[in-house]
Protein backbone atom coordinates (compact mmCIF):
# COMPACT_ATOMS: atom_id res chain seq x y z
CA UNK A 1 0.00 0.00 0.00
CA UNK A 2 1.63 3.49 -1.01
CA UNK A 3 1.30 6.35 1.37
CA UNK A 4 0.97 10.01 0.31
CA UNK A 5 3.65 12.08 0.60
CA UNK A 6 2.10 14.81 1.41
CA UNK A 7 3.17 17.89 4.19
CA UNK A 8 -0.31 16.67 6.13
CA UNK A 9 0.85 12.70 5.49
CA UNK A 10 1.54 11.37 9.29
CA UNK A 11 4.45 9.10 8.26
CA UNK A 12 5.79 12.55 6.50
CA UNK A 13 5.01 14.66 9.42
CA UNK A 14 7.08 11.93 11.97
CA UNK A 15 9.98 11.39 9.60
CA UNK A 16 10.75 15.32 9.58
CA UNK A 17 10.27 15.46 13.06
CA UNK A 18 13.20 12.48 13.48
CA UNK A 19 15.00 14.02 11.39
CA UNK A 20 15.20 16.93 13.00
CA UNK A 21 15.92 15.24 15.87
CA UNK A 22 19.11 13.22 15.00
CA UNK A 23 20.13 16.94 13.50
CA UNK A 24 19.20 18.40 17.34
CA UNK A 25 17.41 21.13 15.05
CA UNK A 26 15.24 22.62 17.82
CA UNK A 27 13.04 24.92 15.27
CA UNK A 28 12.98 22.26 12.95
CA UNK A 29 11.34 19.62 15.59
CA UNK A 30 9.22 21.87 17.42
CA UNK A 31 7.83 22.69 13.82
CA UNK A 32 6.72 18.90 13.74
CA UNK A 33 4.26 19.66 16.77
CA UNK A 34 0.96 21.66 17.30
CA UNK A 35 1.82 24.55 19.52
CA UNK A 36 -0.73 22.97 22.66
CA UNK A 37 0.89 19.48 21.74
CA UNK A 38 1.43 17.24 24.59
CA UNK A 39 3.89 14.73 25.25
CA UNK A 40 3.34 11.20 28.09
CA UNK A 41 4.45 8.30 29.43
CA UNK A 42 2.55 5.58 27.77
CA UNK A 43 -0.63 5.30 29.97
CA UNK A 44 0.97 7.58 32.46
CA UNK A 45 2.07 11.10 33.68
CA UNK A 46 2.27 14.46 31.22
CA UNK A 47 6.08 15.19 30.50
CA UNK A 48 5.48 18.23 28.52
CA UNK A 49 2.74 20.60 27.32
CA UNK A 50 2.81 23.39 24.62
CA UNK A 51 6.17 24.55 22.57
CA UNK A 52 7.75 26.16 25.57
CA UNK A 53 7.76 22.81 27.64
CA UNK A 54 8.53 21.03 24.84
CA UNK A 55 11.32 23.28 24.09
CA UNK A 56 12.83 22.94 27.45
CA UNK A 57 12.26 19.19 27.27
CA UNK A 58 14.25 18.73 24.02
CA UNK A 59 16.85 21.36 24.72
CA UNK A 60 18.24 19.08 27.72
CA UNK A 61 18.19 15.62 25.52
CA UNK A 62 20.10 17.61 22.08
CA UNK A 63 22.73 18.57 25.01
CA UNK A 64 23.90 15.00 25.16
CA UNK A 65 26.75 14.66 22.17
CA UNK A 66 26.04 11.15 20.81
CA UNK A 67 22.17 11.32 21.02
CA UNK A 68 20.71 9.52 17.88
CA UNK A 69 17.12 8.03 17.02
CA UNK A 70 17.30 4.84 14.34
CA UNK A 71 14.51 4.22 13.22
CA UNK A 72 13.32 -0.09 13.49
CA UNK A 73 9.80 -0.15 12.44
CA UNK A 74 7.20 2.04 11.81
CA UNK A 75 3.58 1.48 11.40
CA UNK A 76 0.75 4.03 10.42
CA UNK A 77 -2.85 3.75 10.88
CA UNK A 78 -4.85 6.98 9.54
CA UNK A 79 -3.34 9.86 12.18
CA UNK A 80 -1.51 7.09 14.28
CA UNK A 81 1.92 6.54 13.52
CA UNK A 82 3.85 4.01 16.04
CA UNK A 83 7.34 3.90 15.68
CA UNK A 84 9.77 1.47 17.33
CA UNK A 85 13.59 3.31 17.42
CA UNK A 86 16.50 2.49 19.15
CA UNK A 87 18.35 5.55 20.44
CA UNK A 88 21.69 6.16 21.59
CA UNK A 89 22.35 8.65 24.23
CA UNK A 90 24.90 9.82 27.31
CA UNK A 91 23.60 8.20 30.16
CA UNK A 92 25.09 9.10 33.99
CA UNK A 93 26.49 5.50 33.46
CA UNK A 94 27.68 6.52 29.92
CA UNK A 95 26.92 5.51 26.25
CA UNK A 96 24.31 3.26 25.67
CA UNK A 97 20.93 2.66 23.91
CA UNK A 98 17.31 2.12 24.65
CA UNK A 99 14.39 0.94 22.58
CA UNK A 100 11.39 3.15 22.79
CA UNK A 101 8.03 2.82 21.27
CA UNK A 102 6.69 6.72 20.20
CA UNK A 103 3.04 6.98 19.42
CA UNK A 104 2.12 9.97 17.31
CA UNK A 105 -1.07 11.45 16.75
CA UNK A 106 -1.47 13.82 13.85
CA UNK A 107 -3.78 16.22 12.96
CA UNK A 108 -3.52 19.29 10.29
CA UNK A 109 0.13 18.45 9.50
CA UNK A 110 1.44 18.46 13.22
CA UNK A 111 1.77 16.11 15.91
CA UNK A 112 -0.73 17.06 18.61
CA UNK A 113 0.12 14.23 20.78
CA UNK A 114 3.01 11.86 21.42
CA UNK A 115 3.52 8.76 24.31
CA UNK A 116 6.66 6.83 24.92
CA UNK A 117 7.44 3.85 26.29
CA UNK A 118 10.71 3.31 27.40
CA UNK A 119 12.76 -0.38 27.01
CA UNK A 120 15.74 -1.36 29.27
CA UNK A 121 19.18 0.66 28.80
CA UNK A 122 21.86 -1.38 27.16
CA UNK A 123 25.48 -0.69 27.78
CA UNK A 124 27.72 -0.28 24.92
């Protein structure tokens, strides 16, 4: 099944917003989300609301130098898009990585809301 490729397209709208990510392009990503977008824990507590919160948020992860999303799967269901990644960042330990599943919802070209659930952290 082909997806659009559209500015509006979810899986678009996600990609750019990784992207900007692995780049630590704060503009860039906070583009990607609505302006009262909210970000949870899967099934649990807020961790940011609105583009100042989210700024702050994102600000303190780009400060870690080997921070990187890849992405492992990614499925999309209308304005659902559930990606599995594997990211590397600077833990107080050190180095290592940490599967997370990110669900995005979509709407108008933006992410309005996004929940993560965090794996274990793997050494390396």
């Amino acid at each position: 099944m082909s997806v659009p490729c559209g500015t509006d397209d979810p899986a678009a709208v996600v990609q750019r917003q990784q992207e900007a990510y692995n780049r630590k392009d704060v503009d860039a990503w906070l583009a990607t989300y609505a302006p009262d977008a909210e970000q949870h824990v899967l099934h649990g507590e807020r961790l940011a609301r609105g583009q100042d919160e989210l700024r702050q948020r994102i600000l303190v992860r780009f400060a870690e130098p080997d921070l990187h999303a890849r992405l492992v799967s990614r499925t999309v269901m209308g304005a659902l898009v559930v990606d599995l990644e594997e990211i590397t960042r600077n833990f107080p330990e050190g180095r290592g990585t940490v599967e997370m599943l990110c669900i995005y919802e979509v709407a108008q070209g933006r992410i309005v809301r996004a929940s993560f659930a965090t794996g274990q952290i793997v050494s390396g």
